[in-house]
N, C-alpha and C. Protein backbone atom coordinates (compact mmCIF):
# COMPACT_ATOMS: atom_id res chain seq x y z
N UNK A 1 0.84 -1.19 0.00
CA UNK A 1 0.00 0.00 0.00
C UNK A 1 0.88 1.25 0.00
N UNK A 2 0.92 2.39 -1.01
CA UNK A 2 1.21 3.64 -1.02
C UNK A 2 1.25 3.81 -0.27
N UNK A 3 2.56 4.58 0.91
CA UNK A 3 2.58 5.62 1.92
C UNK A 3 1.60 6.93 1.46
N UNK A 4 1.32 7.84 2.61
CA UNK A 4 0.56 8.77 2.27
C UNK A 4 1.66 10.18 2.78
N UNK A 5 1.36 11.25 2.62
CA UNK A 5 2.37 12.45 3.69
C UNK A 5 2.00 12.01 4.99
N UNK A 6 0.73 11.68 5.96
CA UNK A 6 0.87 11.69 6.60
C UNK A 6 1.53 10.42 7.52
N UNK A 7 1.92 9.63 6.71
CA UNK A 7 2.93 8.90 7.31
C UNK A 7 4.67 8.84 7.87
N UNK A 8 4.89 10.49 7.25
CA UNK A 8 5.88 10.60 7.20
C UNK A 8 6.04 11.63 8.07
N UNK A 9 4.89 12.66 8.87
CA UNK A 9 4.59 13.80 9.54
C UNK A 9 5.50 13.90 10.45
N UNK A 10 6.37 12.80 10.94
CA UNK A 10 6.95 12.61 12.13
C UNK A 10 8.59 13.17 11.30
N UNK A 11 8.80 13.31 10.52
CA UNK A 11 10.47 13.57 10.37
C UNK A 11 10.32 15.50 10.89
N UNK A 12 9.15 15.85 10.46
CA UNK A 12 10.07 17.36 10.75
C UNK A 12 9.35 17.47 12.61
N UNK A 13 8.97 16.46 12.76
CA UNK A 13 8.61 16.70 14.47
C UNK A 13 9.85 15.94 15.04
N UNK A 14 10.19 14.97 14.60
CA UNK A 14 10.97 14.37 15.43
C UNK A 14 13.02 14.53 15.28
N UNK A 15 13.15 15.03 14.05
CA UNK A 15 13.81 15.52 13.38
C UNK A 15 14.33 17.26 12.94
N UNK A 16 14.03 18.11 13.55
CA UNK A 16 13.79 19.44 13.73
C UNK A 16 14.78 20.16 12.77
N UNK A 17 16.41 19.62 13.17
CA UNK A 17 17.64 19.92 12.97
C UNK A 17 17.29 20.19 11.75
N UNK A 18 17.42 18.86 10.83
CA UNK A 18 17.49 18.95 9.96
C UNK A 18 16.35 19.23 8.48
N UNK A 19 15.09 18.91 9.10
CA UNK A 19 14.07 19.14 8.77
C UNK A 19 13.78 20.37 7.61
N UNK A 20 14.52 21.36 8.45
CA UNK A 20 14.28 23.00 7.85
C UNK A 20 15.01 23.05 6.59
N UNK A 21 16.01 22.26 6.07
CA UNK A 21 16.87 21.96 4.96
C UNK A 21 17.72 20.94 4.78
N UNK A 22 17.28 20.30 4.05
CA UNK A 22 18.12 19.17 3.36
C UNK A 22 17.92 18.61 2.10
N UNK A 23 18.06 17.54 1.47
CA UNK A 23 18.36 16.39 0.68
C UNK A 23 18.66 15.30 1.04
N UNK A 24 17.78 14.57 0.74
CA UNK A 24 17.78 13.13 0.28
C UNK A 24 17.48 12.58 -1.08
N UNK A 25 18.42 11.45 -0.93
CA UNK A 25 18.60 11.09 -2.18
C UNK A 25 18.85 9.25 -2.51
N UNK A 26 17.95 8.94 -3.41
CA UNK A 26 18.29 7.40 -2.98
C UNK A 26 18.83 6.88 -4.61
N UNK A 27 19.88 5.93 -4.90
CA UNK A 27 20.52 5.81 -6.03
C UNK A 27 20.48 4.13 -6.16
N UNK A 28 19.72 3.61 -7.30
CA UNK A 28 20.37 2.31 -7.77
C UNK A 28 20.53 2.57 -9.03
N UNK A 29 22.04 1.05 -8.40
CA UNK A 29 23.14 1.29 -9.30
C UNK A 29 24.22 1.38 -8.94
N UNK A 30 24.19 2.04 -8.26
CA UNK A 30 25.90 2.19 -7.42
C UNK A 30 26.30 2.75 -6.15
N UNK A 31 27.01 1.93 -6.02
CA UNK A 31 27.71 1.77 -4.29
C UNK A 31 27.96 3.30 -3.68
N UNK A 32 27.69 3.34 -2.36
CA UNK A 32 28.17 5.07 -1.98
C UNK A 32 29.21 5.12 -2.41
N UNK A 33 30.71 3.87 -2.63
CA UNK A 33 31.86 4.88 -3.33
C UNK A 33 31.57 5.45 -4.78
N UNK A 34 31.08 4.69 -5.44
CA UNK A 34 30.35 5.33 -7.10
C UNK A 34 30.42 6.63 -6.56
N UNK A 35 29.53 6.56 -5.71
CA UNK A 35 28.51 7.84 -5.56
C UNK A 35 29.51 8.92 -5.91
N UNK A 36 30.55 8.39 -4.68
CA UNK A 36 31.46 9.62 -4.20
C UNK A 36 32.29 10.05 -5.12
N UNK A 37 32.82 8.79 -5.66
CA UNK A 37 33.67 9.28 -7.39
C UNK A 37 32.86 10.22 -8.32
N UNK A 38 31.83 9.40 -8.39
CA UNK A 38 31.53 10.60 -9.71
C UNK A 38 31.19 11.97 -9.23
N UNK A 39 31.15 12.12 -7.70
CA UNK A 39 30.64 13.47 -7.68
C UNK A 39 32.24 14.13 -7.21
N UNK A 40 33.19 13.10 -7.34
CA UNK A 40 34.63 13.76 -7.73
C UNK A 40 35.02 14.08 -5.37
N UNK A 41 34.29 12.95 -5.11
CA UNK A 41 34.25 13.84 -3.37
C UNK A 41 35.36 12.99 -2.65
N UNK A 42 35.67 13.42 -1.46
CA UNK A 42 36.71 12.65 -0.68
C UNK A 42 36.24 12.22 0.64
N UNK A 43 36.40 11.08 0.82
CA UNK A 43 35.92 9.67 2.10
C UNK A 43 36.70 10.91 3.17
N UNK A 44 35.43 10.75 4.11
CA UNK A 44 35.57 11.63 5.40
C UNK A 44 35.29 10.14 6.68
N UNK A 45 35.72 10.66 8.14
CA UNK A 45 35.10 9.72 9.14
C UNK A 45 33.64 9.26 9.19
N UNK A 46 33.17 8.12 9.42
CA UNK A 46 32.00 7.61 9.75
C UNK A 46 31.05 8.20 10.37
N UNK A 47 30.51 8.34 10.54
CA UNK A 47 29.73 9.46 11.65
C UNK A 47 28.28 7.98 11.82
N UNK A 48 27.93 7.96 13.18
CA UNK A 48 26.31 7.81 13.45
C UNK A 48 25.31 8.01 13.98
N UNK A 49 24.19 8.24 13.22
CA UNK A 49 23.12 8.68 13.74
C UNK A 49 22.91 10.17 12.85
N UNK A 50 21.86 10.58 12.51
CA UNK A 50 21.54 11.74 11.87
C UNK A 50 21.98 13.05 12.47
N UNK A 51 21.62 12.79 13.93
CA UNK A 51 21.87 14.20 14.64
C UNK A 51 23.64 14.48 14.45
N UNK A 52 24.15 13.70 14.74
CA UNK A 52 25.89 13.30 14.40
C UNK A 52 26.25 13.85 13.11
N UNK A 53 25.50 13.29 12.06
CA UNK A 53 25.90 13.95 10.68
C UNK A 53 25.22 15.41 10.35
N UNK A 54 23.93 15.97 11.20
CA UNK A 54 23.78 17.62 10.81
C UNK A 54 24.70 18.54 11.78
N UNK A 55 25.05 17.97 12.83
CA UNK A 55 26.07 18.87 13.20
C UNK A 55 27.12 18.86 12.52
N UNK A 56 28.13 17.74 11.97
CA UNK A 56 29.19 17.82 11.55
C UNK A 56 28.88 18.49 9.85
N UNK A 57 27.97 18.50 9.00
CA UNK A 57 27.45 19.63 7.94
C UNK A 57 27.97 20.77 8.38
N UNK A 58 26.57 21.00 9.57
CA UNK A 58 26.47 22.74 9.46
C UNK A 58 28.23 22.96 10.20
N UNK A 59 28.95 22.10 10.67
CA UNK A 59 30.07 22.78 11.04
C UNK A 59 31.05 22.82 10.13
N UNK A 60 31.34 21.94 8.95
CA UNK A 60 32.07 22.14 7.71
C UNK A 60 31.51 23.14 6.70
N UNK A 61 30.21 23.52 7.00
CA UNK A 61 29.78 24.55 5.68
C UNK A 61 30.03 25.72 7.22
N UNK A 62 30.07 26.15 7.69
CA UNK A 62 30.39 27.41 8.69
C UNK A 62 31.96 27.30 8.13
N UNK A 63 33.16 26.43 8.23
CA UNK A 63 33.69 26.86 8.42
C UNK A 63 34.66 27.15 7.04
N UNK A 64 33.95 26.42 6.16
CA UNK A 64 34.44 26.40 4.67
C UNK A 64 33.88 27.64 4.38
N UNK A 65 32.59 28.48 4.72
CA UNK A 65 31.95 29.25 3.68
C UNK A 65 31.36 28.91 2.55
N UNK A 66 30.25 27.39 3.06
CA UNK A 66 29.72 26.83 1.79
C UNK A 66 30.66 26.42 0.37
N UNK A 67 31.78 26.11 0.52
CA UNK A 67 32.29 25.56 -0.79
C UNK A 67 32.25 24.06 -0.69
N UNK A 68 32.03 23.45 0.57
CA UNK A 68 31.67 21.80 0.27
C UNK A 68 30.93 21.46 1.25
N UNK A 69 30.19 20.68 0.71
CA UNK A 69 28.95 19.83 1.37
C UNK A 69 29.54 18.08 2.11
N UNK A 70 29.16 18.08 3.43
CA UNK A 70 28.82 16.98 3.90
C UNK A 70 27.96 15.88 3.23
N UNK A 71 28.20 14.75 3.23
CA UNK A 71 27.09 13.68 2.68
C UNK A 71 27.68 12.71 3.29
N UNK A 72 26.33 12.14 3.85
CA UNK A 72 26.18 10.69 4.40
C UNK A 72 25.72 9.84 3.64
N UNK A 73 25.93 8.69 4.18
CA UNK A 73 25.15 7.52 3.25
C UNK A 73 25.70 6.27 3.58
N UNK A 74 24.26 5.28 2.99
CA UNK A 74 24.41 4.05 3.60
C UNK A 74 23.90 3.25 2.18
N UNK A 75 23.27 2.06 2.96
CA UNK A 75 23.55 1.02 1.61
C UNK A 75 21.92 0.76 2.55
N UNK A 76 20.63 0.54 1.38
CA UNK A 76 19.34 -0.19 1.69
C UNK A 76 18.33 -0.78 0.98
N UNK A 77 18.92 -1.91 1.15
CA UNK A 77 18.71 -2.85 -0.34
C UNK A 77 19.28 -2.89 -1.10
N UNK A 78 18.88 -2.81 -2.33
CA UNK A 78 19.76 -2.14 -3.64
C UNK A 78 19.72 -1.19 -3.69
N UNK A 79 19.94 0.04 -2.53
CA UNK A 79 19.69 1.08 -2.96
C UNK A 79 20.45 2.32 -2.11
N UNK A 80 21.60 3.22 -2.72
CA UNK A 80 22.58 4.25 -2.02
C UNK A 80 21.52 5.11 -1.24
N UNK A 81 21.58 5.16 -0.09
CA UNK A 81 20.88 6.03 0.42
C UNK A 81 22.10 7.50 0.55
N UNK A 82 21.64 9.11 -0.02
CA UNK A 82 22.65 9.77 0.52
C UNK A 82 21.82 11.03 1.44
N UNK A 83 22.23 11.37 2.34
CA UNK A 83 21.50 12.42 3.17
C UNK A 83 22.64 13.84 3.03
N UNK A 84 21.91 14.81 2.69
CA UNK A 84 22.66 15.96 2.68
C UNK A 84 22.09 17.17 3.76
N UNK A 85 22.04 17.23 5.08
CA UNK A 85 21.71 18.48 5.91
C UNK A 85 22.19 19.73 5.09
N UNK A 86 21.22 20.66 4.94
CA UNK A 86 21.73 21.92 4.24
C UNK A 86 22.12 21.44 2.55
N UNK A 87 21.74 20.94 1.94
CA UNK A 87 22.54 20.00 0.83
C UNK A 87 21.73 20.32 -0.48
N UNK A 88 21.58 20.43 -1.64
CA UNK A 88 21.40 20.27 -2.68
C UNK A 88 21.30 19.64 -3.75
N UNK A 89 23.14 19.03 -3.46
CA UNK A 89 23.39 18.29 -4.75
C UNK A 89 22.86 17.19 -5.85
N UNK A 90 21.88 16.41 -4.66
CA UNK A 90 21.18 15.26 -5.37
C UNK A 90 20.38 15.93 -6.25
N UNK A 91 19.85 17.33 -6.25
CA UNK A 91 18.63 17.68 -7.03
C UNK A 91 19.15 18.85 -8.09
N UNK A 92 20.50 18.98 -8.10
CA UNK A 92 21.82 19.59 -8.93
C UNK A 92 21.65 19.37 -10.29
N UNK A 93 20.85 19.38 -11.43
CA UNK A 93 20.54 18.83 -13.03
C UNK A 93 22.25 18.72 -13.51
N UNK A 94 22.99 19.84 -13.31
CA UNK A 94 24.35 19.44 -13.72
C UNK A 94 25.19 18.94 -13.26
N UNK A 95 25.01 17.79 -11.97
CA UNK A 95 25.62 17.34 -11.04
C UNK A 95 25.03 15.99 -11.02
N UNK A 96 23.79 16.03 -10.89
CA UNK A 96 22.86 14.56 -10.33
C UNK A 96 22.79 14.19 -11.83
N UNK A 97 22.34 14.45 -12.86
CA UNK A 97 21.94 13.96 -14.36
C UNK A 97 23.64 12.92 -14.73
N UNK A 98 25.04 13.59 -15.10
CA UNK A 98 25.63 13.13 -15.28
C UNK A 98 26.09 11.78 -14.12
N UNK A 99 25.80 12.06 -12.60
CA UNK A 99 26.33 11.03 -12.15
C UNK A 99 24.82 10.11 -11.75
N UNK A 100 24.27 10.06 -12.48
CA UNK A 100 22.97 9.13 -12.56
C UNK A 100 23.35 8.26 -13.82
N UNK A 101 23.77 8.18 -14.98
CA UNK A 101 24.49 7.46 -15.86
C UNK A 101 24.24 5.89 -15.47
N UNK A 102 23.31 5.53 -15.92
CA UNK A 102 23.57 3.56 -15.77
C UNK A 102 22.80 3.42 -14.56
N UNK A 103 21.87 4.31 -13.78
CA UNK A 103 21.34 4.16 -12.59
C UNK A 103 20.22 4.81 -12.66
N UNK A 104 19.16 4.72 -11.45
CA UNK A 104 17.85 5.12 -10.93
C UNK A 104 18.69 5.91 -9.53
N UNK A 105 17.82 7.26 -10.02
CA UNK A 105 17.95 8.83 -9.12
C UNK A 105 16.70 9.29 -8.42
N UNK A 106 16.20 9.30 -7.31
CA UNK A 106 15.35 9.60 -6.80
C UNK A 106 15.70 10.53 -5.91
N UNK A 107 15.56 11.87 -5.93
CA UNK A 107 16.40 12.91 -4.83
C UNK A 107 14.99 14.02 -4.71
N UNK A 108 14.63 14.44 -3.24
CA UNK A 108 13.91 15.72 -2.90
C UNK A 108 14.85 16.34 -1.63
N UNK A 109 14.40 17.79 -1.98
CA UNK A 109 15.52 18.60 -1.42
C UNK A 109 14.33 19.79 -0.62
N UNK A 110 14.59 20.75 0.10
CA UNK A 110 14.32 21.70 0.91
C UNK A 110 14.96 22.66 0.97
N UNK A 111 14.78 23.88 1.38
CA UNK A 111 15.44 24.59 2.12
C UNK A 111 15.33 25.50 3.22
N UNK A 112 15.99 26.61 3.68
CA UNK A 112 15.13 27.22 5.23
C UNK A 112 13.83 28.19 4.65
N UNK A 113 14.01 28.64 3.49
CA UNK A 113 13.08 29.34 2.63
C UNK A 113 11.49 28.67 2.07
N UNK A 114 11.51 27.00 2.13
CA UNK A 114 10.63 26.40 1.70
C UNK A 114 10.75 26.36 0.38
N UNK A 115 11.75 26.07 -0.60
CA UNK A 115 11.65 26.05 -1.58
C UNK A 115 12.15 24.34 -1.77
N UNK A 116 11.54 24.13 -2.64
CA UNK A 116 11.85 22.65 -2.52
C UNK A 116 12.17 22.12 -4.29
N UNK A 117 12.40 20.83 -4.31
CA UNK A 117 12.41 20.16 -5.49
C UNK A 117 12.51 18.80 -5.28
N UNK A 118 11.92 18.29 -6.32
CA UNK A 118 11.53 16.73 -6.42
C UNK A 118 12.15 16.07 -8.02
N UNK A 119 13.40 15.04 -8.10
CA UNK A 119 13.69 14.84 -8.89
C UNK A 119 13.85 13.43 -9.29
N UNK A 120 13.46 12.99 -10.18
CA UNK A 120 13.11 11.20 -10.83
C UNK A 120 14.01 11.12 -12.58
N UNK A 121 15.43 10.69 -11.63
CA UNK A 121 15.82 10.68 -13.26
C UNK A 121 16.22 9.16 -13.40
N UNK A 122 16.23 8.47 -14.86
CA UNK A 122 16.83 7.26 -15.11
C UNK A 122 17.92 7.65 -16.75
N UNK A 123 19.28 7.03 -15.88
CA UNK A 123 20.38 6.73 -17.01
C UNK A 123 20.26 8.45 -17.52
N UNK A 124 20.43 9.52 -16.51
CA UNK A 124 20.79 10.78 -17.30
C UNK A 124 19.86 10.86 -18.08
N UNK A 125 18.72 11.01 -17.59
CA UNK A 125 17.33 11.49 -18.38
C UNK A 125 16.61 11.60 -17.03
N UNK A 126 16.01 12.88 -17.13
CA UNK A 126 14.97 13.69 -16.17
C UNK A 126 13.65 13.46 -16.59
N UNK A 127 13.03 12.70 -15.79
CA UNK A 127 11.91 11.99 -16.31
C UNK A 127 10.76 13.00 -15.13
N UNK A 128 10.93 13.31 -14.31
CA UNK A 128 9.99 13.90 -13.29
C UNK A 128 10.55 15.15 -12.70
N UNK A 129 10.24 16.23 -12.85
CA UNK A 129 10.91 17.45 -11.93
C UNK A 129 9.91 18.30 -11.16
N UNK A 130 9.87 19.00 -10.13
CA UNK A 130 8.88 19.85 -9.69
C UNK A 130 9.21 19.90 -8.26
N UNK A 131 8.17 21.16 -7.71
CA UNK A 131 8.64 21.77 -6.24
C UNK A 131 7.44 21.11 -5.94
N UNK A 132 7.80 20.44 -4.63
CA UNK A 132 6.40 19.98 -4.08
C UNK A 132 5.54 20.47 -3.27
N UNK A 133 5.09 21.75 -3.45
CA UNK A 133 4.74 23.13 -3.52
C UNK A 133 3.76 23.39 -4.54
N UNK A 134 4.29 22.94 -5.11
CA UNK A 134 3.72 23.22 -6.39
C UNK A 134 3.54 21.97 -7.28
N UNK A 135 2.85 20.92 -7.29
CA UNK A 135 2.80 20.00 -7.97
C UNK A 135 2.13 20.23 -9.45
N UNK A 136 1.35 20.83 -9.29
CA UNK A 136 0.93 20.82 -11.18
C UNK A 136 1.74 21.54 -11.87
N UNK A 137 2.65 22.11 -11.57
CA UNK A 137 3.67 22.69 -12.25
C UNK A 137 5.12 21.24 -12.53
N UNK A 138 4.90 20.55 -13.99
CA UNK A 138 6.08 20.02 -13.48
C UNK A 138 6.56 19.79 -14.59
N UNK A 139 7.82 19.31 -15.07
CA UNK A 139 8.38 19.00 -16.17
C UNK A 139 9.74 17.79 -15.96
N UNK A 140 9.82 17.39 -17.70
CA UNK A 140 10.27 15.93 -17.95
C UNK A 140 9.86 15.21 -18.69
N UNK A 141 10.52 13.96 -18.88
CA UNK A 141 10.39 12.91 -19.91
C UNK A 141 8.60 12.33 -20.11
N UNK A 142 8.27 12.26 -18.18
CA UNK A 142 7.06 11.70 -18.38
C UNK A 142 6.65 12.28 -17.10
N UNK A 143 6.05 13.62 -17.10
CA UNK A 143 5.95 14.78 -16.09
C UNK A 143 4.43 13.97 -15.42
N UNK A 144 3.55 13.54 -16.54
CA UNK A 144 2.19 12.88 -16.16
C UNK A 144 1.72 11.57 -15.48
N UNK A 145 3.09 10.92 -15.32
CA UNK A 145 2.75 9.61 -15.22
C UNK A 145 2.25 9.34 -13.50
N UNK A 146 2.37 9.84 -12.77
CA UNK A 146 2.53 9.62 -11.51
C UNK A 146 1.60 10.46 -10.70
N UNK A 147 0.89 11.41 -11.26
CA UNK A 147 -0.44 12.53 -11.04
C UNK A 147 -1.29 11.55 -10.15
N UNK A 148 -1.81 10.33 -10.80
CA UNK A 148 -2.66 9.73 -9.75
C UNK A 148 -1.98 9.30 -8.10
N UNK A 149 -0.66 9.05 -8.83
CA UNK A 149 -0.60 8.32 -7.28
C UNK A 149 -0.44 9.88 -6.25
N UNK A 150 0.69 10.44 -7.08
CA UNK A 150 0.64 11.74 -5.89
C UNK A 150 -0.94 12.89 -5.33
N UNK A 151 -1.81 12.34 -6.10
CA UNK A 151 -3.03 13.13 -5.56
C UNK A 151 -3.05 11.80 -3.72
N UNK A 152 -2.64 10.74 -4.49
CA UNK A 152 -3.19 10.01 -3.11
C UNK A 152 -2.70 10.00 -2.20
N UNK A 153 -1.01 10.56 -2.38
CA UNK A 153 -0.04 10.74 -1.56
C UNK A 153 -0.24 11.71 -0.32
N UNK A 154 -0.96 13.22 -1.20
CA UNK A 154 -1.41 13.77 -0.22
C UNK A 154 -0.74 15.33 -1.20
N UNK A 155 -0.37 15.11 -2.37
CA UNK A 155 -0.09 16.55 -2.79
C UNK A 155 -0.86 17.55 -3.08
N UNK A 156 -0.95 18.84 -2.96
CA UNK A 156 -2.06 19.47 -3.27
C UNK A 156 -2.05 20.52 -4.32
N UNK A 157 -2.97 19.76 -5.16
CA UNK A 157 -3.13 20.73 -6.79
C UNK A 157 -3.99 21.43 -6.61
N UNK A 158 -4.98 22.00 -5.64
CA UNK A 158 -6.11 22.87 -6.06
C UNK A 158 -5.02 24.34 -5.79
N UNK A 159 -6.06 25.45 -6.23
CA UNK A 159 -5.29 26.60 -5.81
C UNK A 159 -5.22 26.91 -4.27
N UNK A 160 -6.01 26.70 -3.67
CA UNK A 160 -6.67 27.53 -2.57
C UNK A 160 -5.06 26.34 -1.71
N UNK A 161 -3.97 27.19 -0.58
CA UNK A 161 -3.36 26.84 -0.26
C UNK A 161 -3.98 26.06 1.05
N UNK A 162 -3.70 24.72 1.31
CA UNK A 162 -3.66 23.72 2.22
C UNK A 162 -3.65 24.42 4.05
N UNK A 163 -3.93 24.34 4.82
CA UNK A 163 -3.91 24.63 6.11
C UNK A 163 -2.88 24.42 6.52
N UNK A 164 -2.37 23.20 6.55
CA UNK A 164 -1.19 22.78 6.89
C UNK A 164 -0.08 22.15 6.14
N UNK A 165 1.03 22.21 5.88
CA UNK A 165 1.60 22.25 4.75
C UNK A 165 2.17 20.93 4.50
N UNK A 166 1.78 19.86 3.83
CA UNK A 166 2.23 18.31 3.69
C UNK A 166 3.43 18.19 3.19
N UNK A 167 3.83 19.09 2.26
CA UNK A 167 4.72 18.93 0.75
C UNK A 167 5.98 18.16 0.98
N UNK A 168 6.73 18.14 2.18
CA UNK A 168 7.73 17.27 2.14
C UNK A 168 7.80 15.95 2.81
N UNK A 169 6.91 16.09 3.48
CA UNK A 169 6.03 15.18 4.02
C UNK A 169 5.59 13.84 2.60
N UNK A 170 5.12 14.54 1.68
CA UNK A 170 4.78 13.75 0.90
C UNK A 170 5.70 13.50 0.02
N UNK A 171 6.84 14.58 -0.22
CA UNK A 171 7.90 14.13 -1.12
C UNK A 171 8.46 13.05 -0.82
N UNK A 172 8.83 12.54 0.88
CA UNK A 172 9.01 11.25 1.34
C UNK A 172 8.45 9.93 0.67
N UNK A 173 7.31 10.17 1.15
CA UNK A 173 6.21 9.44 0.33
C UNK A 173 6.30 8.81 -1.08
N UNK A 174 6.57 9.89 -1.58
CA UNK A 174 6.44 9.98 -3.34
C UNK A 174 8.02 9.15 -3.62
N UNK A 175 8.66 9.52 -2.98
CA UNK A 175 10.01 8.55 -3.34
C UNK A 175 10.28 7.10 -2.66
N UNK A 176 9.46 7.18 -1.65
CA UNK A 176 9.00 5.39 -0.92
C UNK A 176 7.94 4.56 -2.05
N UNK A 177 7.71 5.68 -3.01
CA UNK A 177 6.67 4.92 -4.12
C UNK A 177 7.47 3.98 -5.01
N UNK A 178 8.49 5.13 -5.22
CA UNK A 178 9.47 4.83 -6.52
C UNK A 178 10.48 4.28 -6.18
N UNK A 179 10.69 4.03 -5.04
CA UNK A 179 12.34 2.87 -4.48
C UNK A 179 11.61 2.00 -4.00
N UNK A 180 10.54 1.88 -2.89
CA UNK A 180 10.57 0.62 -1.90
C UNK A 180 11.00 0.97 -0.59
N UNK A 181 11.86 2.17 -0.88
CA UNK A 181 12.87 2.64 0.50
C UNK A 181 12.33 3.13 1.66
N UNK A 182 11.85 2.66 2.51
CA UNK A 182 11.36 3.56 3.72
C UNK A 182 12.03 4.50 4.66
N UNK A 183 12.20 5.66 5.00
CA UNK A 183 13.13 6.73 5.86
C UNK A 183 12.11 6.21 6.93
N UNK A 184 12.76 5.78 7.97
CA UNK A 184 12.50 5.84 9.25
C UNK A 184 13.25 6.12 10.20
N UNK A 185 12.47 6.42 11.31
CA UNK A 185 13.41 7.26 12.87
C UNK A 185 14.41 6.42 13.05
N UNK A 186 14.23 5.01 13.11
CA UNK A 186 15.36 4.27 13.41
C UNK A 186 16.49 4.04 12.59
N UNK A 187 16.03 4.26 11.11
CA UNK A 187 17.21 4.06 10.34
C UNK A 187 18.00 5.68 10.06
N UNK A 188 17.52 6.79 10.56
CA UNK A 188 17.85 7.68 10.99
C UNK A 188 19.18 8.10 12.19
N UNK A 189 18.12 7.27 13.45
CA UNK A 189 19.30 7.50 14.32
C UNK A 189 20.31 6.64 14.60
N UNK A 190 20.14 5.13 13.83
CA UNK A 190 20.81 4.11 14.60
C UNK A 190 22.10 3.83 13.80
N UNK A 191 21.94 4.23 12.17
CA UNK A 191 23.08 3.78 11.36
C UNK A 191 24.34 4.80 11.53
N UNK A 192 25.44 4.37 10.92
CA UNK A 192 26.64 4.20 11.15
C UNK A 192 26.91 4.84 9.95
N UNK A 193 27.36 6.02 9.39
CA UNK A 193 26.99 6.09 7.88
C UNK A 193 28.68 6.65 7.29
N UNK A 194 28.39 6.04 6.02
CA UNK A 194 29.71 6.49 5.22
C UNK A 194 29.91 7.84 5.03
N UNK A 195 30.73 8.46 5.35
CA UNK A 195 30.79 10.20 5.13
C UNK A 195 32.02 10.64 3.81
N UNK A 196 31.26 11.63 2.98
CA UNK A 196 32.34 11.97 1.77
C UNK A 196 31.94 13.81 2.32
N UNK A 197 32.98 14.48 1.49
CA UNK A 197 33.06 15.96 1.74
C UNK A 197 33.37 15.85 0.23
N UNK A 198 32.38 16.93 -0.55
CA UNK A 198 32.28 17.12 -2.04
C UNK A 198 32.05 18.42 -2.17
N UNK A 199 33.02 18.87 -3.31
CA UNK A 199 32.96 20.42 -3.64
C UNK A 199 31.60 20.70 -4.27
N UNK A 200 30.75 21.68 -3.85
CA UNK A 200 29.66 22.15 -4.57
C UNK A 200 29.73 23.47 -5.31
N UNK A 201 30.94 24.01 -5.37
CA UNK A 201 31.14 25.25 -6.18
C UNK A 201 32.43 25.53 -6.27
């Protein structure tokens, strides 16, 4: 059964830190070192637990001045999980497209502004793009295909703005459609995760 947003309501309650901005990003196809090669990044210490990896972010982008991003990541299923606190890159078209090559890209991103993006590419082709904010606004290979399920998800196409705001909530959702992958509290706080430091500018 489809997750819905409100199954996922619990990451920005229980999760605060990081909640207000990030990326996630889930990759089959290739191993977090892939990952890290093609995005040209260098193997940092292990870090575990989520709260572990948004402090050690926001303290490498403080002290760099935003020229490289933290990324975590683990292995779930067949599938790279990468977490970026404060992060972007998975949803990067000139960054994520080329190192998607031979693989399935599923990445939604945030920021402290609420601007968001939702990205579904296969083998360097952008098949799904859009702010999940804004869902009838979207573009790609096959921008239409997935309209039914995300009405059920919990996205909201009418005009009149929502009371309470689902959108990343459901972007969760919408990418537990398309991997299998579930983000949960526990696989949040309990893993052990591979850490790379990658230039983003």
């Amino acid at each position: 059964m489809t997750k819905t947003a409100a199954d996922y309501a619990w990451f920005e309650e229980d999760f605060p830190d990081i909640a207000e901005a990030y990326c996630f990003t889930l990759v089959r196809g290739l191993t977090p070192a892939e990952v890290v090669s093609r995005f040209e990044g260098r193997e940092e210490p292990s870090l575990r637990g989520i709260a572990a990896v948004t402090d050690a972010a926001f303290a490498r982008y403080d002290l760099e001045e935003g020229g490289h991003q933290l990324v975590a990541m683990t292995t779930v299923g067949s599938w790279t999980l990468l977490i970026e606190p404060n992060g972007y890159l998975g949803v990067t078209e000139e960054r994520a497209m080329p190192a998607s090559a031979g693989a399935t890209w599923v990445s939604h991103f945030v920021n402290i502004n609420a601007v968001g993006t939702f990205l579904w590419a296969e083998n360097g082709v952008r098949r799904l793009c859009f702010d999940p904010m804004f869902p009838e606004d979207r573009w790609g290979t096959t921008p239409d295909e997935l309209v039914g399920v995300m009405q059920k998800i919990g996205f909201h196409f009418d005009e009149d703005a929502p009371e309470t705001d689902l959108s990343s909530s459901a972007a969760f959702a919408l990418a537990e459609h398309l991997t299998g992958v579930a983000i949960t509290p526990a696989l949040l706080e309990d893993t052990t995760f591979a850490c790379a430091r990658i230039r983003i500018r």
